[in-house]
C-alpha atoms as a PDB file:
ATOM      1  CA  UNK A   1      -0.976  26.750  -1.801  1.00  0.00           C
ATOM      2  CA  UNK A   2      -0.041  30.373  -2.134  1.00  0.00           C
ATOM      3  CA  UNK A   3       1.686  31.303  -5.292  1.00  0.00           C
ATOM      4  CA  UNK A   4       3.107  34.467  -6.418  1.00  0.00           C
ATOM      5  CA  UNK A   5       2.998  35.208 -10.628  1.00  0.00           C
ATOM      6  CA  UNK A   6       5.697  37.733 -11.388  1.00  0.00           C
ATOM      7  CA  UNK A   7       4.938  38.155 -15.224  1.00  0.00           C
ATOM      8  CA  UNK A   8       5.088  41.246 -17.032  1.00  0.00           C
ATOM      9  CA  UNK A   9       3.050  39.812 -19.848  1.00  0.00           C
ATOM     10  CA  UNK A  10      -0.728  40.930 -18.335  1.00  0.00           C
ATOM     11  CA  UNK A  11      -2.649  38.523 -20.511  1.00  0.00           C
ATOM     12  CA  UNK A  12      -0.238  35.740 -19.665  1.00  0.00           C
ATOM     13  CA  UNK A  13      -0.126  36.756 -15.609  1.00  0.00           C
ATOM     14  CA  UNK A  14      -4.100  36.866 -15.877  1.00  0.00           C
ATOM     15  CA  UNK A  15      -4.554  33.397 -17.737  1.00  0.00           C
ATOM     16  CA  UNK A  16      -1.809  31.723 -15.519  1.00  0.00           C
ATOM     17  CA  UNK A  17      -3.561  33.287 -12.498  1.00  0.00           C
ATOM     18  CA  UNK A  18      -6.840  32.034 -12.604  1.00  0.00           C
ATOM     19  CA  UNK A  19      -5.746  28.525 -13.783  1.00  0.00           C
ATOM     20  CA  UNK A  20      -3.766  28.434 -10.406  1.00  0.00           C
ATOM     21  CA  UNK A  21      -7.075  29.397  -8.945  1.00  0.00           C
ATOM     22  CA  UNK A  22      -9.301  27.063 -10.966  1.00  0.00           C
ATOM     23  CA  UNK A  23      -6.560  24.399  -9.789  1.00  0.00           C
ATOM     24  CA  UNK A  24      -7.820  25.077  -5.720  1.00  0.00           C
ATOM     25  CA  UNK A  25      -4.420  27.305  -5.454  1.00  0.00           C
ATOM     26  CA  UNK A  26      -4.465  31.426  -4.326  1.00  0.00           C
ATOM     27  CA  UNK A  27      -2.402  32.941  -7.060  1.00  0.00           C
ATOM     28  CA  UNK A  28      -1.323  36.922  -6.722  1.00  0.00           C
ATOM     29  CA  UNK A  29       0.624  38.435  -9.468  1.00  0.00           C
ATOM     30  CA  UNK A  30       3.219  41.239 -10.020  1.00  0.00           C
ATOM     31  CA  UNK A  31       3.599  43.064 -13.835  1.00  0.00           C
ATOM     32  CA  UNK A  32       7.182  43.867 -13.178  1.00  0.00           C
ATOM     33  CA  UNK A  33      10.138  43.336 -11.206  1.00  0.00           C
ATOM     34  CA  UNK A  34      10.250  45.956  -8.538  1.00  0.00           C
ATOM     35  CA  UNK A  35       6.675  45.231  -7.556  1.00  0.00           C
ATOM     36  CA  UNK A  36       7.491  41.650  -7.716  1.00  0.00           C
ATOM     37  CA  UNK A  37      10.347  41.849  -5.574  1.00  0.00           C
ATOM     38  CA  UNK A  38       8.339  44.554  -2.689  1.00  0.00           C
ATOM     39  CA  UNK A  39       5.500  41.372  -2.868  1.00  0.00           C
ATOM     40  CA  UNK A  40       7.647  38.272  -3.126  1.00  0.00           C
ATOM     41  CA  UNK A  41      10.201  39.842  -0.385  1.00  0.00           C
ATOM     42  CA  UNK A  42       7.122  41.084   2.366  1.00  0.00           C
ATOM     43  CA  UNK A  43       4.659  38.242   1.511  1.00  0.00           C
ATOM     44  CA  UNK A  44       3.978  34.606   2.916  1.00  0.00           C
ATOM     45  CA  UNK A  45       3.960  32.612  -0.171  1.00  0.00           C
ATOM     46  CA  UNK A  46       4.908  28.715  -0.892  1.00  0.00           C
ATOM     47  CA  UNK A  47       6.000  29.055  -4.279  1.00  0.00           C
ATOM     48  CA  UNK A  48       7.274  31.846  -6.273  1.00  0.00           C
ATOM     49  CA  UNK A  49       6.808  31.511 -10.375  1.00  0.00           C
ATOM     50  CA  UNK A  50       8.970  34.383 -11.742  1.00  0.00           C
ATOM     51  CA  UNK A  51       9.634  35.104 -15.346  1.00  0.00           C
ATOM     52  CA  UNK A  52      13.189  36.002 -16.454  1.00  0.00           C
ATOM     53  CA  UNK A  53      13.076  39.090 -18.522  1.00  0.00           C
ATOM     54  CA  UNK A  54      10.788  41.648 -16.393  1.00  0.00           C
ATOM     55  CA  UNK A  55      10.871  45.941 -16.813  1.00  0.00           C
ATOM     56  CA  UNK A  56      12.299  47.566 -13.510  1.00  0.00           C
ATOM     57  CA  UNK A  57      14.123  44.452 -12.373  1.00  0.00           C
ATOM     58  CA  UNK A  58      15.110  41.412 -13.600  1.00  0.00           C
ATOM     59  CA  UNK A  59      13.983  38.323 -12.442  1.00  0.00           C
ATOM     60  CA  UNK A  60      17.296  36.453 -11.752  1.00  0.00           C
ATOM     61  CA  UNK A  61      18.199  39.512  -9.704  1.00  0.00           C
ATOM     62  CA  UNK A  62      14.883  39.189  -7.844  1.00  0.00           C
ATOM     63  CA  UNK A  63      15.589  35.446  -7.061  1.00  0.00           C
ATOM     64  CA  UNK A  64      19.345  36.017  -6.328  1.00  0.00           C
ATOM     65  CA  UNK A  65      18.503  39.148  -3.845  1.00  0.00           C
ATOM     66  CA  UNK A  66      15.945  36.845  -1.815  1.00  0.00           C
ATOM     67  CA  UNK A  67      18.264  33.898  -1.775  1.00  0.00           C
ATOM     68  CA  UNK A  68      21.026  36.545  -0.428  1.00  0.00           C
ATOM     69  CA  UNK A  69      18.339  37.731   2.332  1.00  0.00           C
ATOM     70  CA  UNK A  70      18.068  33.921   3.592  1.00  0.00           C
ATOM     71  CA  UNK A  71      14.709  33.492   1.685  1.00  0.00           C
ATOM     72  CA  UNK A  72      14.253  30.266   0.796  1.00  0.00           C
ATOM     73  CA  UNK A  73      11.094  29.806  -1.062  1.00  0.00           C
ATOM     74  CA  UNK A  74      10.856  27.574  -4.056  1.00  0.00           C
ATOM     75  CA  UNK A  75      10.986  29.195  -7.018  1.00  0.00           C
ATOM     76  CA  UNK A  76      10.465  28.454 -10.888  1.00  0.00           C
ATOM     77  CA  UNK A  77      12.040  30.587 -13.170  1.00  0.00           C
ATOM     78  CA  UNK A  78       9.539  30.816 -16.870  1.00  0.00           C
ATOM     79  CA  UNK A  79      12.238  32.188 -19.975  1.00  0.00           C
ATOM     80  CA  UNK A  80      11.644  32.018 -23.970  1.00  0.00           C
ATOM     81  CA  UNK A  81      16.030  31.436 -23.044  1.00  0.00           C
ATOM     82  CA  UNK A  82      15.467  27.643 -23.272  1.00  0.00           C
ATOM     83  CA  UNK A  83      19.104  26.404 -23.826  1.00  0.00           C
ATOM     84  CA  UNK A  84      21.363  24.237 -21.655  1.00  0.00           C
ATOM     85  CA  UNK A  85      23.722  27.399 -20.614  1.00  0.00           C
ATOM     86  CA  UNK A  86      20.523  29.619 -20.031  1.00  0.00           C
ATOM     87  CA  UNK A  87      18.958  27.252 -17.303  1.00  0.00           C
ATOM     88  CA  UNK A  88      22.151  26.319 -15.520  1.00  0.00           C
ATOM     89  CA  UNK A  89      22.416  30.492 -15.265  1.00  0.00           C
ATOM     90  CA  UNK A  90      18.702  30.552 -13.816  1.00  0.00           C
ATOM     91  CA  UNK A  91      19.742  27.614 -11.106  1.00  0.00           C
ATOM     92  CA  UNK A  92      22.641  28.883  -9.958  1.00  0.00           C
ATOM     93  CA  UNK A  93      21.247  31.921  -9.641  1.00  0.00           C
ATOM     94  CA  UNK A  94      19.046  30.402  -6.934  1.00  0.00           C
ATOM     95  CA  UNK A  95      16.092  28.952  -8.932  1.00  0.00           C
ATOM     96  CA  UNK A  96      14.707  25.653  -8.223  1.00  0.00           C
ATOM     97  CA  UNK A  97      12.981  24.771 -11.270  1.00  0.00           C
ATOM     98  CA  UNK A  98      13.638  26.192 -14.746  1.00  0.00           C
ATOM     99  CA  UNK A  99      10.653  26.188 -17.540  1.00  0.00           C
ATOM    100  CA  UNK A 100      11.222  27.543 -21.565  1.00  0.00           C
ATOM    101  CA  UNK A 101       8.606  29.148 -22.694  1.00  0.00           C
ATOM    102  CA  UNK A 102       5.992  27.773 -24.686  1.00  0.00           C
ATOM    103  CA  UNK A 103       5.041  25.871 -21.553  1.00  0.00           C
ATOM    104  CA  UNK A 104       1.831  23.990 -21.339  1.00  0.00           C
ATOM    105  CA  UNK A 105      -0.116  24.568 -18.080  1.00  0.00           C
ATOM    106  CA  UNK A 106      -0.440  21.017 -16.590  1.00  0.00           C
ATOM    107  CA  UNK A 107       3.377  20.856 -16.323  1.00  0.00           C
ATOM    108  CA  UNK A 108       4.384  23.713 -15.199  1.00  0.00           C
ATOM    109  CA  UNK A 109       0.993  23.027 -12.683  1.00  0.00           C
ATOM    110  CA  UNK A 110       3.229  19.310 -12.027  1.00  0.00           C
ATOM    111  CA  UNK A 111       6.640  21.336 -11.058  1.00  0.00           C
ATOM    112  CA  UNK A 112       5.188  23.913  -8.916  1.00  0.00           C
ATOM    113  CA  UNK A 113       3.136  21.203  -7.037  1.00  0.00           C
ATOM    114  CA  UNK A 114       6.747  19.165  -6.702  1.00  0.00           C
ATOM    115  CA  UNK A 115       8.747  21.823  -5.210  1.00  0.00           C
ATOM    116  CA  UNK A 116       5.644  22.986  -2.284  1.00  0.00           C
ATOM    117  CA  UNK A 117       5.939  19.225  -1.610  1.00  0.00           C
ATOM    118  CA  UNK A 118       9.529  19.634  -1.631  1.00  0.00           C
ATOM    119  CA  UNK A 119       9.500  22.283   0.660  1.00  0.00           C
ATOM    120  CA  UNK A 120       7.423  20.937   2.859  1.00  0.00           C
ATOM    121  CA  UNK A 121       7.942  17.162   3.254  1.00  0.00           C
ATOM    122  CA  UNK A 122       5.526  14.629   4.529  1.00  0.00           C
ATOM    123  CA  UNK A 123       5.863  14.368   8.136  1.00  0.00           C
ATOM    124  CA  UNK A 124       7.624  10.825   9.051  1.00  0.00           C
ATOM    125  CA  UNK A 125       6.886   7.698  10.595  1.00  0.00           C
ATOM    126  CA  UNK A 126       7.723   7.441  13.939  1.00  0.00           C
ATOM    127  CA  UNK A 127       6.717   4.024  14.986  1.00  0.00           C
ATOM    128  CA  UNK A 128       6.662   1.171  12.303  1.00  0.00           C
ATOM    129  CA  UNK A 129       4.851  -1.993  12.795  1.00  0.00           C
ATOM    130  CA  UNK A 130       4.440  -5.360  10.707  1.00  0.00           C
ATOM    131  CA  UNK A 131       2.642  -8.294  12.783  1.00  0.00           C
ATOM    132  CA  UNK A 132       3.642  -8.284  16.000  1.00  0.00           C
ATOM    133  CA  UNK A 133       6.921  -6.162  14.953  1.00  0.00           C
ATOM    134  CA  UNK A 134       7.614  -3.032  16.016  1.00  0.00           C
ATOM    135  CA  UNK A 135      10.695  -0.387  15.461  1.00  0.00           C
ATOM    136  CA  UNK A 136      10.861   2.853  17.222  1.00  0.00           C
ATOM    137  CA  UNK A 137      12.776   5.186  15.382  1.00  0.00           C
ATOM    138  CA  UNK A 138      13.195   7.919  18.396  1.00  0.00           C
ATOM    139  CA  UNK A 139      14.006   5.185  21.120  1.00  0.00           C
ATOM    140  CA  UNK A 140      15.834   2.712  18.412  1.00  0.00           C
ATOM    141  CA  UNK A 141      14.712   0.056  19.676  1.00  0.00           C
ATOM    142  CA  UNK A 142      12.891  -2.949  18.030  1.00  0.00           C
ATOM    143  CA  UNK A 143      10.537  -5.346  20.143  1.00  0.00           C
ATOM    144  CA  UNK A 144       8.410  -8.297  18.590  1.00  0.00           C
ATOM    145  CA  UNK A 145       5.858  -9.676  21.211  1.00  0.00           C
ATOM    146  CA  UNK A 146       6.881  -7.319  23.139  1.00  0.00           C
ATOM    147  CA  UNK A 147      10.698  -8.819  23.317  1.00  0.00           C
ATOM    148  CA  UNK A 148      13.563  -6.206  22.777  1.00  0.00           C
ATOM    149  CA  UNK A 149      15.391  -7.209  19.994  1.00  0.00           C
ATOM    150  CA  UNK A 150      19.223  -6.037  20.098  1.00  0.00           C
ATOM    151  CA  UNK A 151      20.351  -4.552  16.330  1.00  0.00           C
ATOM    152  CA  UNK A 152      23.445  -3.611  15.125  1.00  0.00           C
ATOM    153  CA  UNK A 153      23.058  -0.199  13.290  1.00  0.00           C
ATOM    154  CA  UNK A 154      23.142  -1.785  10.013  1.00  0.00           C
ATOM    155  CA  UNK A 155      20.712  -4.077  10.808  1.00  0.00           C
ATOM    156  CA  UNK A 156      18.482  -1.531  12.386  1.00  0.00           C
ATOM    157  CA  UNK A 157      18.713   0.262   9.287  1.00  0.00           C
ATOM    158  CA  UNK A 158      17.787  -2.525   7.538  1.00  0.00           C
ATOM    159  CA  UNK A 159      15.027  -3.165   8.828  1.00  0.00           C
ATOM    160  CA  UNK A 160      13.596  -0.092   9.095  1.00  0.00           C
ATOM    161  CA  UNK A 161      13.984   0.278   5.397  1.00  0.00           C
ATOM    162  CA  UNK A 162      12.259  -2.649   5.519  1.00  0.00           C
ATOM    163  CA  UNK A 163       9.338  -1.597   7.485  1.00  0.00           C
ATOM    164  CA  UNK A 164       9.379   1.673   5.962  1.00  0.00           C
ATOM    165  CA  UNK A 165       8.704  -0.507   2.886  1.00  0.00           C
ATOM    166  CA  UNK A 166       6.317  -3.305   4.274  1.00  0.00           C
ATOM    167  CA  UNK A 167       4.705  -5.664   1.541  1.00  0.00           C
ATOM    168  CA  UNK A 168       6.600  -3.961  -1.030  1.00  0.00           C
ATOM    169  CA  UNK A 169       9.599  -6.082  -2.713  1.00  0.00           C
ATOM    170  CA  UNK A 170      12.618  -3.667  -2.043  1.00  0.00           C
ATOM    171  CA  UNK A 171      15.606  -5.353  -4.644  1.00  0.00           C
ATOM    172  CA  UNK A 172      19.623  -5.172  -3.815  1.00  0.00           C
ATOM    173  CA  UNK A 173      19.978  -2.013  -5.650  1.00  0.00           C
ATOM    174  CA  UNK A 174      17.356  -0.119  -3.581  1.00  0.00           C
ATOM    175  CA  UNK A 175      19.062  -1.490  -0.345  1.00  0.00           C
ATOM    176  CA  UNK A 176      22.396  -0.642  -1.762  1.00  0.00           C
ATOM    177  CA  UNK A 177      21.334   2.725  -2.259  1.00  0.00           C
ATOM    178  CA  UNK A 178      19.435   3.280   1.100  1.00  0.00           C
ATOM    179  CA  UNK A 179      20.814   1.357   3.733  1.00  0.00           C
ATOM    180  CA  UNK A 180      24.412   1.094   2.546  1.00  0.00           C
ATOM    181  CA  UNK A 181      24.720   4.027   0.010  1.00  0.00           C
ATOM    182  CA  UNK A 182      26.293   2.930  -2.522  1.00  0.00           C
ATOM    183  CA  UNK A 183      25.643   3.759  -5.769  1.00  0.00           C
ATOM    184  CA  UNK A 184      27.251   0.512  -7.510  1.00  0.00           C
ATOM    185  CA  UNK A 185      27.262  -2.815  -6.927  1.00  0.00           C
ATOM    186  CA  UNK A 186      30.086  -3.749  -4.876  1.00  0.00           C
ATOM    187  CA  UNK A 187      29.944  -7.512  -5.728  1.00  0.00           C
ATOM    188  CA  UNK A 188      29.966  -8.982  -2.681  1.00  0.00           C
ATOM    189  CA  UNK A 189      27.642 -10.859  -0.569  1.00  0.00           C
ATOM    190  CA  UNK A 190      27.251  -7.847   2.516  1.00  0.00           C
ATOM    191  CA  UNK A 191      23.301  -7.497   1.961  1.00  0.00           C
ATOM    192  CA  UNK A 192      23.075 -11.405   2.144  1.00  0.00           C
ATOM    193  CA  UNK A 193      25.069 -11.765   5.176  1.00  0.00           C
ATOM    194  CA  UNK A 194      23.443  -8.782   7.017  1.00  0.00           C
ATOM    195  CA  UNK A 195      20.138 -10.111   6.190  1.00  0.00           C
ATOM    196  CA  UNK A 196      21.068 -13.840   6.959  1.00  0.00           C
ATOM    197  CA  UNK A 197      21.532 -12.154  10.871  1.00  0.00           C
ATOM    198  CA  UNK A 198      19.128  -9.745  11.154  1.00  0.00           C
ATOM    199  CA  UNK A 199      16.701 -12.840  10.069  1.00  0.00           C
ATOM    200  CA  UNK A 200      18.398 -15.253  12.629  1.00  0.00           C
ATOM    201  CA  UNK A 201      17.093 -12.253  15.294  1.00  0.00           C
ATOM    202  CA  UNK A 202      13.887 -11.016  14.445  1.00  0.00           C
ATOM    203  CA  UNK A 203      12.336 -14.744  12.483  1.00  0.00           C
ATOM    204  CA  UNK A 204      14.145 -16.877  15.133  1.00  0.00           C
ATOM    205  CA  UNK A 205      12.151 -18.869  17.522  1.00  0.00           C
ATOM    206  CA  UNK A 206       8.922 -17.024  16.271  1.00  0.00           C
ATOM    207  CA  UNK A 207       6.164 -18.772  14.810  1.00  0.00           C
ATOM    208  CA  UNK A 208       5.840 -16.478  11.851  1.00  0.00           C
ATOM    209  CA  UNK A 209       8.669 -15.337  10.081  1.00  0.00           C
ATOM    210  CA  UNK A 210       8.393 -12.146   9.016  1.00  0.00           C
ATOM    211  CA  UNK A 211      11.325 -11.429   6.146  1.00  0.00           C
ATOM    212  CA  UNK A 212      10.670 -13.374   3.078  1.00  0.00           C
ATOM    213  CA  UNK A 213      12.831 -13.790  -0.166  1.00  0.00           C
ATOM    214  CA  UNK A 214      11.423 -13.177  -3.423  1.00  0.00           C
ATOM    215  CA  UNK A 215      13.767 -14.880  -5.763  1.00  0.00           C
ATOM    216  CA  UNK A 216      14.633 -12.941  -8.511  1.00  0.00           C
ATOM    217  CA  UNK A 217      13.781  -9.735  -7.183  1.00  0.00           C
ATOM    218  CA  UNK A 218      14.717  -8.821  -3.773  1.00  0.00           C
ATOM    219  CA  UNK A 219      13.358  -9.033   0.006  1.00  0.00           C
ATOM    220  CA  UNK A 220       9.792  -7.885   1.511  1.00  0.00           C
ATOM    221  CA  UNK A 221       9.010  -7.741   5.223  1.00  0.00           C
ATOM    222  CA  UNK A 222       5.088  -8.623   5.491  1.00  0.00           C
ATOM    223  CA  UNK A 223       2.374 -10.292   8.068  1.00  0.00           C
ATOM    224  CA  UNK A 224       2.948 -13.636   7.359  1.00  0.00           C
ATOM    225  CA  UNK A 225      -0.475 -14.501   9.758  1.00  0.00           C
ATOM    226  CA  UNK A 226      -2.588 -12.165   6.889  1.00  0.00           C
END
């Protein structure tokens, strides 16, 4: 990861620096804000660590100039300004992350690892497979022994959730959240039903069944032949 340091405190821009670098990262750093801004606005870098208070420019001016040029790379904003109103300032100002100085190292290590990842997601799954399962999510279509299985879009979103998921217990609330998207419980029976059918089409008339119960906690889709 390439990070950019814009901290006008040297022995603080130093130290941070060749932590970054101790930590496998490439860290450059800028002492103030127009040299921050000529760097952080002409280089390639994944994350941008930018202290608020800097001579020359400021660095919520640097962040909200980039964000107004259609940059969009992650930044943290560092500030001894700690309080509630003083970080909602910093992220609407175009800031990703917000750390108060005194900071220790390891977290603010944590957040700038977070927001690269954020930035740059983990490619996804294209094909899923449990068993003799399998759900294309480009096509959308599901086949088991190689049988097309017709799915309602619920149910295909069900299921992938499912497979997405495989051997892990997934419980009403994370299917609520992910398949349905609700954020409450709308006390009714519609994950019970939808999983009674998509069952009766992807279990029926197959010697394994795939989609097991786990009472008291929720649903898991696993190889029952394993």
């Amino acid at each position: 990861m390439r990070i950019l340091v814009i901290e006008d405190d040297r022995e603080a821009a130093v130290y941070l620096g060749k932590a970054l670098n101790e930590a496998g990262h490439v860290a450059d750093h800028a002492l103030d804000g127009d040299t921050g801004w000529q760097m952080a606005a002409t280089g390639s870098y994944d994350v941008l660590v930018v202290d608020r208070m800097l001579p020359k420019r400021d660095g919520l001016s640097i962040v909200s100039e980039l964000r107004r040029s259609g940059d969009r790379t992650p930044v943290l904003i560092l500030s001894a300004l700690g309080q509630v109103d003083d970080r909602v300032t910093g992220l609407r100002a175009g800031g990703d992350d917000y750390l108060a100085k005194p900071y220790a190292f390891s977290e603010l290590l944590a957040r700038v690892e977070a927001l690269n990842r954020r930035q740059k997601p983990e490619h996804a799954e294209v094909l899923y497979k449990v068993g003799d399962l399998e759900l294309d999510r480009l096509s959308h279509t599901v086949r088991r022994s190689g049988q097309e299985i017709t799915l309602q879009p619920r149910e295909f979103r069900l299921l992938e959730y499912l497979m997405k998921n495989a051997g892990q217990v997934v419980t009403r609330t994370m299917l609520l959240e992910n398949v349905w998207e609700y954020h409450f419980d709308p006390q009714t029976n519609v994950i019970d039903v939808h999983m009674s059918r998509l069952r009766g089409k992807i279990d029926k008339g197959f010697e394994t069944p795939l989609i097991q119960t786990v009472r008291g906690a929720g649903y898991v889709i696993r190889d029952g032949a394993r």
